[in-house]
PDB file of N, CA and C in Angstrom:
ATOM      1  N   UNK A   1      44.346  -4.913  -4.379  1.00  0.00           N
ATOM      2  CA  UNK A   1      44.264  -3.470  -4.444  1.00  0.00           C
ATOM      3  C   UNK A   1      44.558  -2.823  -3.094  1.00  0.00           C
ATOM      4  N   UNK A   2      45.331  -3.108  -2.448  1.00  0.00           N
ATOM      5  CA  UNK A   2      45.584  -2.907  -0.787  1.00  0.00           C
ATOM      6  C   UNK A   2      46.169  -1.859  -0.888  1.00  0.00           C
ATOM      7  N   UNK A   3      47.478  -2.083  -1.893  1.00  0.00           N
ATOM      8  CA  UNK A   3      48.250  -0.877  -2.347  1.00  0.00           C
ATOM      9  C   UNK A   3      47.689   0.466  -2.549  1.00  0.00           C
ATOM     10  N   UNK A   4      46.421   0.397  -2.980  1.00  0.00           N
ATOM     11  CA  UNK A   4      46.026   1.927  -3.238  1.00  0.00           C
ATOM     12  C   UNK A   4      45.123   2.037  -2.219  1.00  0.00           C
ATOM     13  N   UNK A   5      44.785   1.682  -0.966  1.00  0.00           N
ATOM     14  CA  UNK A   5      44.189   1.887   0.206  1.00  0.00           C
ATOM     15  C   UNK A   5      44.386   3.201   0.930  1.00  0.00           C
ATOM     16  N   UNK A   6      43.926   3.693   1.493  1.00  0.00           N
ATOM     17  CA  UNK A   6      44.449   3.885   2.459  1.00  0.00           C
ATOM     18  C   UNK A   6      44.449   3.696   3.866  1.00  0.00           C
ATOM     19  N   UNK A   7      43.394   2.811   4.171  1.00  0.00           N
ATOM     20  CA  UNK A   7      42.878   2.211   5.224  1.00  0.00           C
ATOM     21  C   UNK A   7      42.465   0.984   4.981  1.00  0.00           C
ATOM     22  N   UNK A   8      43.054  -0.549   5.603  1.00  0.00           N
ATOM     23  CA  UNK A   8      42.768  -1.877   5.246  1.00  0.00           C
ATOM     24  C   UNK A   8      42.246  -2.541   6.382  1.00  0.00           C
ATOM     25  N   UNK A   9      40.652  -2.988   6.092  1.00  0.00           N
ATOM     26  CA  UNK A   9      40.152  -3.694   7.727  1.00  0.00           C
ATOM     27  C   UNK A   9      39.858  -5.103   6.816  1.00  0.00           C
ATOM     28  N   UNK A  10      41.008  -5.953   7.691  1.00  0.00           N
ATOM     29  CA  UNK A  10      40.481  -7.380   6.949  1.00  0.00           C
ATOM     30  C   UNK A  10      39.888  -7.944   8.554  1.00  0.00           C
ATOM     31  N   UNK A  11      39.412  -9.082   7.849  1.00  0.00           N
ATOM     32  CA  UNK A  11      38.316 -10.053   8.690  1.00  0.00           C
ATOM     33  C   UNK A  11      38.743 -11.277   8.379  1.00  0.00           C
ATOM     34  N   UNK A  12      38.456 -12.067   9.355  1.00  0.00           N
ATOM     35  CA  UNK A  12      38.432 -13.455   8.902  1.00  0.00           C
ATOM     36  C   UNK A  12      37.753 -14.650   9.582  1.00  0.00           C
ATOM     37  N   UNK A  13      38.198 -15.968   9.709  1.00  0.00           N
ATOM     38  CA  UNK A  13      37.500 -16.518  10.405  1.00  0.00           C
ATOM     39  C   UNK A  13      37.793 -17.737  10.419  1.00  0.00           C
ATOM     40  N   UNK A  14      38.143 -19.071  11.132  1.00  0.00           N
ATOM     41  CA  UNK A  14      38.794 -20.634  10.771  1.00  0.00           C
ATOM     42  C   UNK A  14      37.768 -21.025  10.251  1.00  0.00           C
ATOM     43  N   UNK A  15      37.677 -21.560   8.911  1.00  0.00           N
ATOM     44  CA  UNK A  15      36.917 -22.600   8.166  1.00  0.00           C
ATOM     45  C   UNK A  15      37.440 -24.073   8.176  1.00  0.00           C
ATOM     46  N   UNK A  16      36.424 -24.722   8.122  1.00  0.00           N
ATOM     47  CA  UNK A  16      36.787 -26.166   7.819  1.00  0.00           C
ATOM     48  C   UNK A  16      36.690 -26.480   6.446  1.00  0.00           C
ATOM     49  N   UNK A  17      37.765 -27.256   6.324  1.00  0.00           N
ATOM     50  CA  UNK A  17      38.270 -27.725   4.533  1.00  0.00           C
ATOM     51  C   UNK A  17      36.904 -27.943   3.725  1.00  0.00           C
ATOM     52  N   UNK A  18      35.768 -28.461   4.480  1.00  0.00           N
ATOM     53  CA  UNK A  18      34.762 -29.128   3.529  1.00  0.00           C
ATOM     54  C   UNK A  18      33.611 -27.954   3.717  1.00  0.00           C
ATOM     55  N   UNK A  19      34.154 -26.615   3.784  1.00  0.00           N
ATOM     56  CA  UNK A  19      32.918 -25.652   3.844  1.00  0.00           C
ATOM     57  C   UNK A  19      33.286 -24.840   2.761  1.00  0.00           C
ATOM     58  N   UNK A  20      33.059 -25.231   1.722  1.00  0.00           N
ATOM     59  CA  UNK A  20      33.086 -24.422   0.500  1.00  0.00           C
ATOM     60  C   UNK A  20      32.298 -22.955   0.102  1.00  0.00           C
ATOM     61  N   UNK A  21      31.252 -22.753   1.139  1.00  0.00           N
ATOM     62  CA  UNK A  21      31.156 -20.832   1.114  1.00  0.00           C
ATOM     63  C   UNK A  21      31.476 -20.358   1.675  1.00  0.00           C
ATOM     64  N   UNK A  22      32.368 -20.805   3.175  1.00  0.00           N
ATOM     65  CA  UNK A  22      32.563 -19.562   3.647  1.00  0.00           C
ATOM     66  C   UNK A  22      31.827 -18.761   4.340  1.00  0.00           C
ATOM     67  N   UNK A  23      31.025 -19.295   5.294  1.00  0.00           N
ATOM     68  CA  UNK A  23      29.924 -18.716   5.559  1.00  0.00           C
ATOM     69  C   UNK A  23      30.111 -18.087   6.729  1.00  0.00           C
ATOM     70  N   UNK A  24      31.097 -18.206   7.636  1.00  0.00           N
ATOM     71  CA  UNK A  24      31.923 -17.724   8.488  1.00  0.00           C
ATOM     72  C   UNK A  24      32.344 -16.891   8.345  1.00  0.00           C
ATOM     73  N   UNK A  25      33.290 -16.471   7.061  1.00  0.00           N
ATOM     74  CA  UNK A  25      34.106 -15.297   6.968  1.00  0.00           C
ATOM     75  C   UNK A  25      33.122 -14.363   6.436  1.00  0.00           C
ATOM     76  N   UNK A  26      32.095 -14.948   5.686  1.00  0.00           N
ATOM     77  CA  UNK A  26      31.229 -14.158   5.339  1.00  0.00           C
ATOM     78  C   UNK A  26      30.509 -13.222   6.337  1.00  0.00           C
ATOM     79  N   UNK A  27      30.038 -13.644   7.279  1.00  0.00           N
ATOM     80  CA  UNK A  27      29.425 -13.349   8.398  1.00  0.00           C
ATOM     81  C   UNK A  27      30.395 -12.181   9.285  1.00  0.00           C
ATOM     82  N   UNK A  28      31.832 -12.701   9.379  1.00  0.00           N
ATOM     83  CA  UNK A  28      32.650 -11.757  10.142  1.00  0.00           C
ATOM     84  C   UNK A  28      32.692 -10.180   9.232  1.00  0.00           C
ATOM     85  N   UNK A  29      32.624 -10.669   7.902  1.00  0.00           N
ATOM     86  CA  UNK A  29      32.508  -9.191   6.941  1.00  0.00           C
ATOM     87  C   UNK A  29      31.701  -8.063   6.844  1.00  0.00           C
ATOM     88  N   UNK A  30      30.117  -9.194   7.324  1.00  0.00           N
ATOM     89  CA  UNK A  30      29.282  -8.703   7.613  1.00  0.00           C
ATOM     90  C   UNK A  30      29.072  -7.634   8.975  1.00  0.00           C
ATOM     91  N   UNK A  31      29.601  -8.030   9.567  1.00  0.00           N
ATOM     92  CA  UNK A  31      29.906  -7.741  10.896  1.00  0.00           C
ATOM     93  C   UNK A  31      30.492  -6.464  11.164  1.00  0.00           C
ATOM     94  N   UNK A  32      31.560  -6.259  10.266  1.00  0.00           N
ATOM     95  CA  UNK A  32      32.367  -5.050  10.137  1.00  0.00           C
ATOM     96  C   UNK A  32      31.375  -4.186   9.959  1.00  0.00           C
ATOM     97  N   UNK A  33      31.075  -4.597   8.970  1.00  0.00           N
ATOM     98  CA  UNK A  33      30.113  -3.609   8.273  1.00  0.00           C
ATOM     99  C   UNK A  33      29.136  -2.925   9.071  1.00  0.00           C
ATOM    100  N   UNK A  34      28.393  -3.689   9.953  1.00  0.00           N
ATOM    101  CA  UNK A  34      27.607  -3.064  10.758  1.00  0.00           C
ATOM    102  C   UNK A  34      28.214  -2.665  11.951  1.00  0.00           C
ATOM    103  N   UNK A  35      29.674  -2.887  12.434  1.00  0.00           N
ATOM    104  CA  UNK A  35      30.199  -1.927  13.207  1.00  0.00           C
ATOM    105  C   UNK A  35      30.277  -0.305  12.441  1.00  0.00           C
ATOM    106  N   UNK A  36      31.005  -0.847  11.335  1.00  0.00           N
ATOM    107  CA  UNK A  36      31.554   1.014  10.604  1.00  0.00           C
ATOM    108  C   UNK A  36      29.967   1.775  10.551  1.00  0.00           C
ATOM    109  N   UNK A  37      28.895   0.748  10.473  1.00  0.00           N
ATOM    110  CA  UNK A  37      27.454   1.818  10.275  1.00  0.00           C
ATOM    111  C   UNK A  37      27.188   2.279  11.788  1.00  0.00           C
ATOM    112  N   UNK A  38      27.003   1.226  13.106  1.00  0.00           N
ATOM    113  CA  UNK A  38      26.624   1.456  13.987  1.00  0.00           C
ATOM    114  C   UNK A  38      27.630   2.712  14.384  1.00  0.00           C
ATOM    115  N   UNK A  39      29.290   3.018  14.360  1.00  0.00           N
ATOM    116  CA  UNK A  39      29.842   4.070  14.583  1.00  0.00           C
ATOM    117  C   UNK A  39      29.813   5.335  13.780  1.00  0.00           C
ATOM    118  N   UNK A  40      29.357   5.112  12.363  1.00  0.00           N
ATOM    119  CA  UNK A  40      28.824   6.744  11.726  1.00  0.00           C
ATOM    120  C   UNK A  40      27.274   6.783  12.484  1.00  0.00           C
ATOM    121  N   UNK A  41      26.368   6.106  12.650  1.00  0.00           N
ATOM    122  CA  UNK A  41      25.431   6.175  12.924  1.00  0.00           C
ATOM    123  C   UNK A  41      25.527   7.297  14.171  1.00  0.00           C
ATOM    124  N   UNK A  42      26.331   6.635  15.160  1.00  0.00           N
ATOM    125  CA  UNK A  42      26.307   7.280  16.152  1.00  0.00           C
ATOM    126  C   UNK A  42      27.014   9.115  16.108  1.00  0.00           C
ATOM    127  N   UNK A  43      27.793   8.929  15.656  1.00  0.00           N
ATOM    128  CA  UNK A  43      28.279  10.331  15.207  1.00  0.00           C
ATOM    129  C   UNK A  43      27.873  11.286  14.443  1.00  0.00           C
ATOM    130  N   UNK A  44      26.545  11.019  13.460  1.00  0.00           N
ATOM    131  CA  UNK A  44      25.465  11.771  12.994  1.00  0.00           C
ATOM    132  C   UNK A  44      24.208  12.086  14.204  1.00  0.00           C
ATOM    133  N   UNK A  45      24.402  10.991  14.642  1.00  0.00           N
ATOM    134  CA  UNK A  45      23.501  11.326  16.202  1.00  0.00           C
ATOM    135  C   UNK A  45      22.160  11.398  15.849  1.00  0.00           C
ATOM    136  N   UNK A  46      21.398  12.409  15.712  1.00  0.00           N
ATOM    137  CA  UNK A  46      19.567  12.437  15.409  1.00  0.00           C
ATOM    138  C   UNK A  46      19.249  12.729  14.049  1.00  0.00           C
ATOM    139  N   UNK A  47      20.440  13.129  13.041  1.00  0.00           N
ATOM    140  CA  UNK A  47      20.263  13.267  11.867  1.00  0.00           C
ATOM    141  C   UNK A  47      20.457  11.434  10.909  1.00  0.00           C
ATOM    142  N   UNK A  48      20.493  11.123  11.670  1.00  0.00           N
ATOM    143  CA  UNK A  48      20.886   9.565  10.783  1.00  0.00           C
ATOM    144  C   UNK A  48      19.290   8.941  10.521  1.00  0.00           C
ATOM    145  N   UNK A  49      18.344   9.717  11.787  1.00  0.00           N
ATOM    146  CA  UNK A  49      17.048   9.302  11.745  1.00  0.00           C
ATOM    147  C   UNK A  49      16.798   9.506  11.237  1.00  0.00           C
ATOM    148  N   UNK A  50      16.676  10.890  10.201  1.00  0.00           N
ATOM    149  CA  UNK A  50      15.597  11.830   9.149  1.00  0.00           C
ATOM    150  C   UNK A  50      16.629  11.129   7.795  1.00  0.00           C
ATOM    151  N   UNK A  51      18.083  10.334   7.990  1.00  0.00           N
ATOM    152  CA  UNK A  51      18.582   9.688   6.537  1.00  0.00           C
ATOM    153  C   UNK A  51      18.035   8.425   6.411  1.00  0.00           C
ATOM    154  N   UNK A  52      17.877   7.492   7.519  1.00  0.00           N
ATOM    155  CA  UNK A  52      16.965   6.468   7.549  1.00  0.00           C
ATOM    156  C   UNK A  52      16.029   6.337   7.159  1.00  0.00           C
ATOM    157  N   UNK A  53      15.363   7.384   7.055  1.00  0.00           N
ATOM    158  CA  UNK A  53      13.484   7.502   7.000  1.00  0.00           C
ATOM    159  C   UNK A  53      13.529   8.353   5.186  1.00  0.00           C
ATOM    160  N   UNK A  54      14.384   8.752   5.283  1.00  0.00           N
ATOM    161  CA  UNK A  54      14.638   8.851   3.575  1.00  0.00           C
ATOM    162  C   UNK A  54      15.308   7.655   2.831  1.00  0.00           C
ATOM    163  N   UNK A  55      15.690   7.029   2.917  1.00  0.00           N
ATOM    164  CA  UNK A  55      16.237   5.752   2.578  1.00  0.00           C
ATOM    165  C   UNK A  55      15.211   5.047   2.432  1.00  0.00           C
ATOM    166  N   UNK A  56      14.564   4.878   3.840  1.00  0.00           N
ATOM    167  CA  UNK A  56      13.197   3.640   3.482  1.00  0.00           C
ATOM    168  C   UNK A  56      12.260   4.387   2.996  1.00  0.00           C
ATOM    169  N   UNK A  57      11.455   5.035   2.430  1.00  0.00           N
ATOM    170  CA  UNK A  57      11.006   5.738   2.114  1.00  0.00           C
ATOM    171  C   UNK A  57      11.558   5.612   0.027  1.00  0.00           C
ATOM    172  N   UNK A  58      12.512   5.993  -0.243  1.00  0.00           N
ATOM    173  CA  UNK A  58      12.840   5.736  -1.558  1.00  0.00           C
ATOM    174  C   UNK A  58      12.957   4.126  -2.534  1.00  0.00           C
ATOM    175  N   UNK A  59      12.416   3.280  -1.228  1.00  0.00           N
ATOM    176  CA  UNK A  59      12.574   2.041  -1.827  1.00  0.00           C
ATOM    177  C   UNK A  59      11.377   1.042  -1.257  1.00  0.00           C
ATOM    178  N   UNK A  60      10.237   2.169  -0.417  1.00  0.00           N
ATOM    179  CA  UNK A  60       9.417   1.444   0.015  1.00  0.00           C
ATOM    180  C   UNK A  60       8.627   0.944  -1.182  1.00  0.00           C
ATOM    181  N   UNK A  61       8.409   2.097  -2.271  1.00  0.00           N
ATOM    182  CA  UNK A  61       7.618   1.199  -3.724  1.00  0.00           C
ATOM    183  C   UNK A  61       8.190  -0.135  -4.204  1.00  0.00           C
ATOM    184  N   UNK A  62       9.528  -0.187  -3.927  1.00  0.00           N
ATOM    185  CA  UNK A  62      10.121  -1.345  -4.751  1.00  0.00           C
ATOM    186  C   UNK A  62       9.877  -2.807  -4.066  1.00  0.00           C
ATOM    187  N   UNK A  63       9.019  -2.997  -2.838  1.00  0.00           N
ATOM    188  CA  UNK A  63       9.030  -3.836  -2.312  1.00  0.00           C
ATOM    189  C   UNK A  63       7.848  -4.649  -3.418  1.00  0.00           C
ATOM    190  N   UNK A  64       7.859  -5.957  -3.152  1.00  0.00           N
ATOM    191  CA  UNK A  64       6.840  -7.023  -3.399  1.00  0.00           C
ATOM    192  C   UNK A  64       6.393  -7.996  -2.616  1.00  0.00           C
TER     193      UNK A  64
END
């Protein structure tokens, strides 16, 4: 689905033949991810705090 992108951030990572999850590339994906949050984060600036604290807050019941 690249084609209908309009922005494509791939990741990757050298696996060895006998590592069947992937736990590497997994990790580099992961990674992204908390770059693209740590840079909106920062660009909401002091309002990301009061979305944070609503976030945890809507799922603090669901814990066990």
């Amino acid at each position: 689905m690249i084609e209908l992108s309009d922005l494509v951030l791939l990741t990757g990572s050298a696996e060895d033949p006998l590592q069947g999850g992937s736990l590497r590339s997994k990790l580099a994906q992961v990674h992204m991810i908390d770059l693209l949050y740590t840079g909106v984060a920062h660009r909401l600036g002091q309002e990301v705090v009061e979305l944070k604290k609503k976030s945890a807050l809507s799922v603090v019941d669901k814990l066990y």
